[in-house]
PDB file of N, CA and C in Angstrom:
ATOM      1  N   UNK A   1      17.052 -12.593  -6.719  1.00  0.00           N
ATOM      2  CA  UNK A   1      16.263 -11.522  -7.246  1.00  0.00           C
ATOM      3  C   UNK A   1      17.132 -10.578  -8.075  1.00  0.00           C
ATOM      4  N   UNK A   2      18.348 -10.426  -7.403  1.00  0.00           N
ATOM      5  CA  UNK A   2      19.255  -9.063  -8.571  1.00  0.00           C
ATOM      6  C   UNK A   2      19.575  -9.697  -9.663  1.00  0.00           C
ATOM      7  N   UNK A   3      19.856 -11.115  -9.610  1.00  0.00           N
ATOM      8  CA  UNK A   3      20.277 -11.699 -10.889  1.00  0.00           C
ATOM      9  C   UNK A   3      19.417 -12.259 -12.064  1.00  0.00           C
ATOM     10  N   UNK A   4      17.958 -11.929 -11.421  1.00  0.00           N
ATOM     11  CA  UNK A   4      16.606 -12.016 -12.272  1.00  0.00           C
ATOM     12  C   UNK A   4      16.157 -10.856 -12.738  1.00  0.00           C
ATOM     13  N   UNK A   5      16.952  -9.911 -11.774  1.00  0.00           N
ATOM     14  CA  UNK A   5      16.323  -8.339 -11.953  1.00  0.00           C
ATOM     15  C   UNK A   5      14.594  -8.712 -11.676  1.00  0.00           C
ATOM     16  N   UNK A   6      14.218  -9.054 -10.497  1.00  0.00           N
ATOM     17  CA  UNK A   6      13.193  -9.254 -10.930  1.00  0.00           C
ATOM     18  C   UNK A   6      12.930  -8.729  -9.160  1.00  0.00           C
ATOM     19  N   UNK A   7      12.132  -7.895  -8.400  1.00  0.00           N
ATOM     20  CA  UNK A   7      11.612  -7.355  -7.291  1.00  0.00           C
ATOM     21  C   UNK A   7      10.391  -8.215  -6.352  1.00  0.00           C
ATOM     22  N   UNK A   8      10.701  -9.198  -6.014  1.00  0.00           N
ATOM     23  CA  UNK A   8       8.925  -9.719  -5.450  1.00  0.00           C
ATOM     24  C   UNK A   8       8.808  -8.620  -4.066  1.00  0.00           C
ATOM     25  N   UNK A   9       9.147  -8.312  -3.919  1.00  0.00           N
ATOM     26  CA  UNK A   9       8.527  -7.416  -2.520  1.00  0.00           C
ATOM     27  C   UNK A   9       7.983  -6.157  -2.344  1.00  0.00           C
ATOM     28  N   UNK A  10       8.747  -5.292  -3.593  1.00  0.00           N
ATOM     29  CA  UNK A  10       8.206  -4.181  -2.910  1.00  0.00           C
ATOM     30  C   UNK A  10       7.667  -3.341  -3.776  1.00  0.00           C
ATOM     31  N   UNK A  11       6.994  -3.762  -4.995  1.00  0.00           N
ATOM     32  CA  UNK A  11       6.731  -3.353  -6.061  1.00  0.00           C
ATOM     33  C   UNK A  11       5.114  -3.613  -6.091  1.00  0.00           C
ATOM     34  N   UNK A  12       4.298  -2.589  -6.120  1.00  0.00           N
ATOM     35  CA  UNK A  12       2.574  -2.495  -5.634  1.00  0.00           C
ATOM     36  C   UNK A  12       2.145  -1.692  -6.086  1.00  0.00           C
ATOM     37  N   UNK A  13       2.605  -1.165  -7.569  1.00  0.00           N
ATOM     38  CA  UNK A  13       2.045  -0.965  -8.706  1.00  0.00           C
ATOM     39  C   UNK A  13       1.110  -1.586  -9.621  1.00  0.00           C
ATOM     40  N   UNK A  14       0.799  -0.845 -10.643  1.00  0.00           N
ATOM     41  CA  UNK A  14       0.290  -1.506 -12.025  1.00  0.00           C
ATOM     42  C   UNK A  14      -1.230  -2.065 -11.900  1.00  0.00           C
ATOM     43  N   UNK A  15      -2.374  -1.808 -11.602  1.00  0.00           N
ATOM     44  CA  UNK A  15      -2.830  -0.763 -10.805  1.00  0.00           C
ATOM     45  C   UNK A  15      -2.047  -0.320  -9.455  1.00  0.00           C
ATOM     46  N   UNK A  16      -1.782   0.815  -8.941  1.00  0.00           N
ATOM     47  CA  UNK A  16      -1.483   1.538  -7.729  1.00  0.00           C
ATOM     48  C   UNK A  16      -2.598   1.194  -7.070  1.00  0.00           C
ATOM     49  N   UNK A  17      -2.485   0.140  -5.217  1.00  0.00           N
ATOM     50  CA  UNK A  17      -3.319   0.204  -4.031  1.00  0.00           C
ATOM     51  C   UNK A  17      -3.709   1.703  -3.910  1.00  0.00           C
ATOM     52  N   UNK A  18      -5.040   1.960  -4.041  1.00  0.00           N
ATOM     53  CA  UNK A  18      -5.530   3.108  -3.110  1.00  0.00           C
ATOM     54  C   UNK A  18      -6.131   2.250  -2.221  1.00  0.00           C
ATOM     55  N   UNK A  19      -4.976   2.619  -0.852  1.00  0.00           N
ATOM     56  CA  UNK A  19      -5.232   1.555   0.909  1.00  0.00           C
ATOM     57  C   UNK A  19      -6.352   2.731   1.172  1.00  0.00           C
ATOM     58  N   UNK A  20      -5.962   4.330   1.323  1.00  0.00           N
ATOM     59  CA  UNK A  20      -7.300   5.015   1.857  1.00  0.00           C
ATOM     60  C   UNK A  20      -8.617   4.607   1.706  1.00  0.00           C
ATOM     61  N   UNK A  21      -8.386   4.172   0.337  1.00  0.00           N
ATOM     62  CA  UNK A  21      -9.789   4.413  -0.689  1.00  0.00           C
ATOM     63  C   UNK A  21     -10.748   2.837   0.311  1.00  0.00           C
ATOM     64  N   UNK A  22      -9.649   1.879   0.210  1.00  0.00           N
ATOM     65  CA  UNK A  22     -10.058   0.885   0.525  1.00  0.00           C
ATOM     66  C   UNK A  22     -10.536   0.532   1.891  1.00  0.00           C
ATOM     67  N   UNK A  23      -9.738   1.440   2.687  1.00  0.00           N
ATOM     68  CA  UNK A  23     -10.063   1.118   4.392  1.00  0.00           C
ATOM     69  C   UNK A  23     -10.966   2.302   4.782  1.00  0.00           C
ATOM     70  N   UNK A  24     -11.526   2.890   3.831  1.00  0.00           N
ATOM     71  CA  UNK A  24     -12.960   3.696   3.727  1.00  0.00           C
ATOM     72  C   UNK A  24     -14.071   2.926   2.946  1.00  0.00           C
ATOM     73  N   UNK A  25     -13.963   2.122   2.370  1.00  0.00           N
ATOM     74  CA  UNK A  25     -15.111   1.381   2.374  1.00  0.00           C
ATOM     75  C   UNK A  25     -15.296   0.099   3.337  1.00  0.00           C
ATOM     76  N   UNK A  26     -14.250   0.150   4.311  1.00  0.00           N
ATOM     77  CA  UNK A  26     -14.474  -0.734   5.703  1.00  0.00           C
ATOM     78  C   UNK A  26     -15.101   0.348   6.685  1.00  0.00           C
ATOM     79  N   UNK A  27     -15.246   1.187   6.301  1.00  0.00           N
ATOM     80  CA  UNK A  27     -15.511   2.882   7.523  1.00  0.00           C
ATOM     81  C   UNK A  27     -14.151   3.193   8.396  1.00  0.00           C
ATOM     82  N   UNK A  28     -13.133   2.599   7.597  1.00  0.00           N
ATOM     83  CA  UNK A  28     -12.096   3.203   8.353  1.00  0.00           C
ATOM     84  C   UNK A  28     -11.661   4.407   7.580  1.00  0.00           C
ATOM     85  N   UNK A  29     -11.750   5.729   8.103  1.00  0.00           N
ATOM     86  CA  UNK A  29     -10.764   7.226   8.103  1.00  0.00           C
ATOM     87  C   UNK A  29      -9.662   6.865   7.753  1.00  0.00           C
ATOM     88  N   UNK A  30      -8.806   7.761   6.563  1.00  0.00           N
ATOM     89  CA  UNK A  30      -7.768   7.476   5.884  1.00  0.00           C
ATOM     90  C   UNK A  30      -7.454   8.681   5.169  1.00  0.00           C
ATOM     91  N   UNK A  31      -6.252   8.539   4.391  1.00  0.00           N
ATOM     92  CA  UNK A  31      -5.422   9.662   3.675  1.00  0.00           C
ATOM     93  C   UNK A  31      -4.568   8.909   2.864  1.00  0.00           C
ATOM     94  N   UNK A  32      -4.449   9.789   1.849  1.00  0.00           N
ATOM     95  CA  UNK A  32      -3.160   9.317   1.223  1.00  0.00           C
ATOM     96  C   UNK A  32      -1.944  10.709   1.240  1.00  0.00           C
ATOM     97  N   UNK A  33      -0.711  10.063   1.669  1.00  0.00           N
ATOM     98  CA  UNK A  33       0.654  11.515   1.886  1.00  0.00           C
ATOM     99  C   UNK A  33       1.248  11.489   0.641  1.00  0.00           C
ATOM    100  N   UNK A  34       1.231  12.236  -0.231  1.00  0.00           N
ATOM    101  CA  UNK A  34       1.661  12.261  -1.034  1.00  0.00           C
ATOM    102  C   UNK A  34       3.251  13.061  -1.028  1.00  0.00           C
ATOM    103  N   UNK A  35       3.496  14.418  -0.650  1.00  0.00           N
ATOM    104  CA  UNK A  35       4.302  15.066   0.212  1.00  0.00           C
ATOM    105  C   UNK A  35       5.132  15.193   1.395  1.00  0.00           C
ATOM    106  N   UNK A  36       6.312  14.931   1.698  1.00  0.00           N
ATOM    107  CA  UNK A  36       7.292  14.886   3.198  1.00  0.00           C
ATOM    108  C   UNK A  36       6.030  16.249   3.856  1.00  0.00           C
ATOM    109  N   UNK A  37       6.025  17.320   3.579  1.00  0.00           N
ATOM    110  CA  UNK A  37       5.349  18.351   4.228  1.00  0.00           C
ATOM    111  C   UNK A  37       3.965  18.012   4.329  1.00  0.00           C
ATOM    112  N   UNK A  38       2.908  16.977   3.992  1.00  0.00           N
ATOM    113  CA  UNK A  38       2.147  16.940   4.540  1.00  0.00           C
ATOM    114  C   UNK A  38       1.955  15.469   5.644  1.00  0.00           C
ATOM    115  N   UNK A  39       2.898  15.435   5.773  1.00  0.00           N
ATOM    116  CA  UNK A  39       3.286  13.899   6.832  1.00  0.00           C
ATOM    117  C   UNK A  39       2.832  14.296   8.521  1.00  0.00           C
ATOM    118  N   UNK A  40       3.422  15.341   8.673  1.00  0.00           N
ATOM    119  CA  UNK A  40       3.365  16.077  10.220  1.00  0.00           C
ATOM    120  C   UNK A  40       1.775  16.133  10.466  1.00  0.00           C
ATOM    121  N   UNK A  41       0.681  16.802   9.777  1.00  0.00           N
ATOM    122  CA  UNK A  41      -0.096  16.950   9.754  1.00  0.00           C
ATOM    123  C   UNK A  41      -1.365  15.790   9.750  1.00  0.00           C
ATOM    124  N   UNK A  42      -0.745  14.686   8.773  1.00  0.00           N
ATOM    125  CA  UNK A  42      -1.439  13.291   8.708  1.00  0.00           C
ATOM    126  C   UNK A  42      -1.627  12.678   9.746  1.00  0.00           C
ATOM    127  N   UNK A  43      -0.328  12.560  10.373  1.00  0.00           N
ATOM    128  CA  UNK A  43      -0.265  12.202  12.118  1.00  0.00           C
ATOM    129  C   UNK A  43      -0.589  12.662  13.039  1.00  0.00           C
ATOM    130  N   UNK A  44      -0.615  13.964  13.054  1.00  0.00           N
ATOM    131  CA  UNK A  44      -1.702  14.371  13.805  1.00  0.00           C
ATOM    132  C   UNK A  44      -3.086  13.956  13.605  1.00  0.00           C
ATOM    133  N   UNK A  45      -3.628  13.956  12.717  1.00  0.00           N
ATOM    134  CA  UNK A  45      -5.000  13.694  12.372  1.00  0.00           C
ATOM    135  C   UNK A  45      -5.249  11.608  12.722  1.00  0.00           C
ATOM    136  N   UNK A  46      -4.562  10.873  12.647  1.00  0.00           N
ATOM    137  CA  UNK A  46      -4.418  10.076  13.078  1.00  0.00           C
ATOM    138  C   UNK A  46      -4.217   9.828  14.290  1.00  0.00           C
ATOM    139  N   UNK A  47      -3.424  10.393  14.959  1.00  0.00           N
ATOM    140  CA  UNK A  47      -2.942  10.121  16.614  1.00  0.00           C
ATOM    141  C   UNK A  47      -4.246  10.474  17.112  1.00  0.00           C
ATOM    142  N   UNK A  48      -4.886  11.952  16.675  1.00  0.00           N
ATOM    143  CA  UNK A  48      -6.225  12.174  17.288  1.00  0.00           C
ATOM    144  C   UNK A  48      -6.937  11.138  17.016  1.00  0.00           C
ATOM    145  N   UNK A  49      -7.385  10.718  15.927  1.00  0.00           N
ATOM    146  CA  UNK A  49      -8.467   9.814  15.799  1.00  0.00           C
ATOM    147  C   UNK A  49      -8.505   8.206  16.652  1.00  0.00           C
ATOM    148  N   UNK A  50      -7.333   8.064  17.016  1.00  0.00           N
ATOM    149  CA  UNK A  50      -6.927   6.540  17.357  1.00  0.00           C
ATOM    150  C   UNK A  50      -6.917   6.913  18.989  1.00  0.00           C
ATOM    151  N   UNK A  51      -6.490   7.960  19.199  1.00  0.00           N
ATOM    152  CA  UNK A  51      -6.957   8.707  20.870  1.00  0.00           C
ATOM    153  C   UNK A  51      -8.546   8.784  21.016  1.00  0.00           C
ATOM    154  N   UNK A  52      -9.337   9.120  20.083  1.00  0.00           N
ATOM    155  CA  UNK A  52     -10.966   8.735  20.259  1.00  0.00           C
ATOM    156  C   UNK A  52     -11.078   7.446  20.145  1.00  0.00           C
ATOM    157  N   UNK A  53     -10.251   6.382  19.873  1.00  0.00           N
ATOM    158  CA  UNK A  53     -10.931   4.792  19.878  1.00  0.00           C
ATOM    159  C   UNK A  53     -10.943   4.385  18.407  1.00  0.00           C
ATOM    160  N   UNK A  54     -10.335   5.446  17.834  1.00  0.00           N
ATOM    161  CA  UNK A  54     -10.865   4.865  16.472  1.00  0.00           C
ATOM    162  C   UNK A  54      -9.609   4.697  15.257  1.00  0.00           C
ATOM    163  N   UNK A  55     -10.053   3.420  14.319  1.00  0.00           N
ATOM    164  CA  UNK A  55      -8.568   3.354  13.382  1.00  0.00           C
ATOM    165  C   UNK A  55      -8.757   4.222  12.721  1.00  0.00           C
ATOM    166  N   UNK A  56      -7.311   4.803  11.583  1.00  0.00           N
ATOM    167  CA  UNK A  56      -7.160   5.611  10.924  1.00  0.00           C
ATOM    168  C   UNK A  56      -5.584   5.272  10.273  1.00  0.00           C
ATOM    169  N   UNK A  57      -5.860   5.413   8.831  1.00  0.00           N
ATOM    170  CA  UNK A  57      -4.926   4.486   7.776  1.00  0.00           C
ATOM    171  C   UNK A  57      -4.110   5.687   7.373  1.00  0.00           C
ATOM    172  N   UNK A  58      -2.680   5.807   7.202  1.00  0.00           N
ATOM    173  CA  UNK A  58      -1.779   6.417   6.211  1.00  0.00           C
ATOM    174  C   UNK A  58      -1.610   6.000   5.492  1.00  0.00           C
ATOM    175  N   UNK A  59      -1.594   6.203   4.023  1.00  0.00           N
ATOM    176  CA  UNK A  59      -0.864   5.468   3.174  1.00  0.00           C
ATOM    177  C   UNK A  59       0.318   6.618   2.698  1.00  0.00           C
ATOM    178  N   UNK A  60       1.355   6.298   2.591  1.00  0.00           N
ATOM    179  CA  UNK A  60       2.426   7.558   2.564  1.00  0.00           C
ATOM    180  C   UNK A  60       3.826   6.867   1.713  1.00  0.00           C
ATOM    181  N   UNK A  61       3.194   7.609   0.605  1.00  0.00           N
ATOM    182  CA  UNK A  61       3.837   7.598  -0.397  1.00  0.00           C
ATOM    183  C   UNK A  61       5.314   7.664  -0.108  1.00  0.00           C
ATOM    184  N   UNK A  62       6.540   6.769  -0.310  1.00  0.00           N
ATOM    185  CA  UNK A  62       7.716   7.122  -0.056  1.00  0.00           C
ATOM    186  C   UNK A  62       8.957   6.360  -1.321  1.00  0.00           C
ATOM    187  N   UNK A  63      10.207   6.723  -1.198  1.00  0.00           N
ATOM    188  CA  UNK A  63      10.637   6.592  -2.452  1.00  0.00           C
ATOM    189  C   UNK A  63      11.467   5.134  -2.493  1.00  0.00           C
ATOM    190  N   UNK A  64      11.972   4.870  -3.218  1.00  0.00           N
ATOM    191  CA  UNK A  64      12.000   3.411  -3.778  1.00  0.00           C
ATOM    192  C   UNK A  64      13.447   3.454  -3.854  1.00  0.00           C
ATOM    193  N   UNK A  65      14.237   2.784  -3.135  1.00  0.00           N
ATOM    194  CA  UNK A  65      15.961   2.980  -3.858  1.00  0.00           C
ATOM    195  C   UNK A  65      16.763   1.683  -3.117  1.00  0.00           C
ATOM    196  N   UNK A  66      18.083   1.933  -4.248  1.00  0.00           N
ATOM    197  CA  UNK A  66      18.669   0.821  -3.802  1.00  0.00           C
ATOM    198  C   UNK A  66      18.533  -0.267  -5.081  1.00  0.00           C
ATOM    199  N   UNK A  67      18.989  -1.477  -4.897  1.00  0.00           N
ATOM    200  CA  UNK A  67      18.550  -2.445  -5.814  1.00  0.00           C
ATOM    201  C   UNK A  67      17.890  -2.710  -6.270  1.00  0.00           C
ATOM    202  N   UNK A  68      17.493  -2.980  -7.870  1.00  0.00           N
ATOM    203  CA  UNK A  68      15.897  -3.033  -8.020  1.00  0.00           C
ATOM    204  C   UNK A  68      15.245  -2.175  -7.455  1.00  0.00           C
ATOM    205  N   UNK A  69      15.229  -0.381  -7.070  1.00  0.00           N
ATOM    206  CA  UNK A  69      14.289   0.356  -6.841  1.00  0.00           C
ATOM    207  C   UNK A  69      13.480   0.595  -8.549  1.00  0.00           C
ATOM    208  N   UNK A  70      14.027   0.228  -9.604  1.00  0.00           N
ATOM    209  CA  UNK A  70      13.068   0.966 -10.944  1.00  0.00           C
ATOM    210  C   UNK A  70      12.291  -0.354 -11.511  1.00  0.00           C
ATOM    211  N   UNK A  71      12.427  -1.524 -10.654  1.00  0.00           N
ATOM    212  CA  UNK A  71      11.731  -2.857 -11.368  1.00  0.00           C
ATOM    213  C   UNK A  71      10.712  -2.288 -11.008  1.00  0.00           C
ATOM    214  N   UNK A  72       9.773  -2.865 -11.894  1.00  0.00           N
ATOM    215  CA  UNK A  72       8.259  -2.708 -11.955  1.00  0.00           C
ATOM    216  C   UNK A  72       7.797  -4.447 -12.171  1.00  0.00           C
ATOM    217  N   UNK A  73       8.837  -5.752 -12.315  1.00  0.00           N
ATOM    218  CA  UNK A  73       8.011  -6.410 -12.700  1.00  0.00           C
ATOM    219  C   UNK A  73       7.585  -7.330 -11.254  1.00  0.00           C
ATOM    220  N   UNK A  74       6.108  -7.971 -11.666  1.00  0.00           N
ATOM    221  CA  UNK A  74       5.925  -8.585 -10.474  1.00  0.00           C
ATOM    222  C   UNK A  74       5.560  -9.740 -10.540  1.00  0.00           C
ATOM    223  N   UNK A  75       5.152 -11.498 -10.038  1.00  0.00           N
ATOM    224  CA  UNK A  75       4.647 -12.312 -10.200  1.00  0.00           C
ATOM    225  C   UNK A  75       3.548 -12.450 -10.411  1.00  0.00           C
ATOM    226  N   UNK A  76       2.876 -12.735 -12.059  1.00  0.00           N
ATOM    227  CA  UNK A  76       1.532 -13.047 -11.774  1.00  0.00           C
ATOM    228  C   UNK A  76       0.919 -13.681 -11.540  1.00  0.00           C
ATOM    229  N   UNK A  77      -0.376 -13.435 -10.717  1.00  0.00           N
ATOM    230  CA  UNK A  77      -0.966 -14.398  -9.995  1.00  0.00           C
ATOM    231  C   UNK A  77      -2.598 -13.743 -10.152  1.00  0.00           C
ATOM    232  N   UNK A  78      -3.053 -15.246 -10.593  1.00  0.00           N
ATOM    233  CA  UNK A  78      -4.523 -15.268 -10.743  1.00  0.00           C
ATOM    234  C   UNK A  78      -5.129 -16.380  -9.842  1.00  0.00           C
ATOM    235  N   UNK A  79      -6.083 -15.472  -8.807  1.00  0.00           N
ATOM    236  CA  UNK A  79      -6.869 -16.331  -7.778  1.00  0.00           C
ATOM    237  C   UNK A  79      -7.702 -17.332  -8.255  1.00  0.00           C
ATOM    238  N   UNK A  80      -8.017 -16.622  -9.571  1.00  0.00           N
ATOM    239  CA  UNK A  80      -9.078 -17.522  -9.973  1.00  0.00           C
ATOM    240  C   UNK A  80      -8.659 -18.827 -10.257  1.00  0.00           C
ATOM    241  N   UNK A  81      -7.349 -18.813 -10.977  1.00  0.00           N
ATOM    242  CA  UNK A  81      -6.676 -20.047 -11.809  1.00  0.00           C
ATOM    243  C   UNK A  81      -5.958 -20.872 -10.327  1.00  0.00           C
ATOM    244  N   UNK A  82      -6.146 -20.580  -9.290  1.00  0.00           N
ATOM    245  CA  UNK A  82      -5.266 -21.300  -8.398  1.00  0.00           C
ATOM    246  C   UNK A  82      -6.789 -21.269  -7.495  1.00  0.00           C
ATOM    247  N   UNK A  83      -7.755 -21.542  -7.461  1.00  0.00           N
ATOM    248  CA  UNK A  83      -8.918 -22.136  -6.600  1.00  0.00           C
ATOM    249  C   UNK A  83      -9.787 -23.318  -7.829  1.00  0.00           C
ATOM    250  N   UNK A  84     -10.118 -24.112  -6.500  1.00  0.00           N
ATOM    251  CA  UNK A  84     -10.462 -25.592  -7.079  1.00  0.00           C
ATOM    252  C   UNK A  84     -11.649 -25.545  -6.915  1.00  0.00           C
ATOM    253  N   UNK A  85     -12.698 -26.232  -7.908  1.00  0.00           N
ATOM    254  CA  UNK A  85     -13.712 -26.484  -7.436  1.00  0.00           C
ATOM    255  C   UNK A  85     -14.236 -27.583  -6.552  1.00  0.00           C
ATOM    256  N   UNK A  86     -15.190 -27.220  -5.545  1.00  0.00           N
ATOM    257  CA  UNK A  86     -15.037 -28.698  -4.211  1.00  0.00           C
ATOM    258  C   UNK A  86     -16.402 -29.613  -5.446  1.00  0.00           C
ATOM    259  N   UNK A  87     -15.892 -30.446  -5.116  1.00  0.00           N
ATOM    260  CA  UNK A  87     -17.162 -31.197  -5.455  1.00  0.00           C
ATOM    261  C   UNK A  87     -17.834 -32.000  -4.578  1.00  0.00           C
TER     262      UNK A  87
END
């Protein structure tokens, strides 16, 4: 990978996952942390909710470093072009 410069793992950009957005249209409760200072608070609101029985998603934004932290590129992959039709 360093000698491709090329990241397969941790790069989940280009559209950006909104996981909140998404595990609210399962009816799962969610957030996105954008901020270290609003982290304390997220977890709370989570620990409560998962203490009533119920899930509740962080998605928490955190920073990228190290090797290949500024790759952006990723493998593309189209579902469509890799499913067969049954006949």
């Amino acid at each position: 990978m360093a000698q491709q410069k090329k990241d397969l793992v941790n790069y989940l950009g280009n559209p950006d996952v909104a996981f909140a957005d998404a595990a609210r249209a399962f009816g799962v409760k969610g957030e996105l942390v954008k901020d270290p200072g609003e982290l304390k608070a997220g977890i709370k609101r989570a620990v409560a909710a998962t203490r009533d029985g119920k899930p509740y998603l962080l998605d928490v934004l955190v920073e990228r470093t190290g090797t290949l932290a500024e790759s952006t590129w990723y493998p593309k992959v189209s579902v469509a072009e890799m499913r067969q039709k049954k006949v």
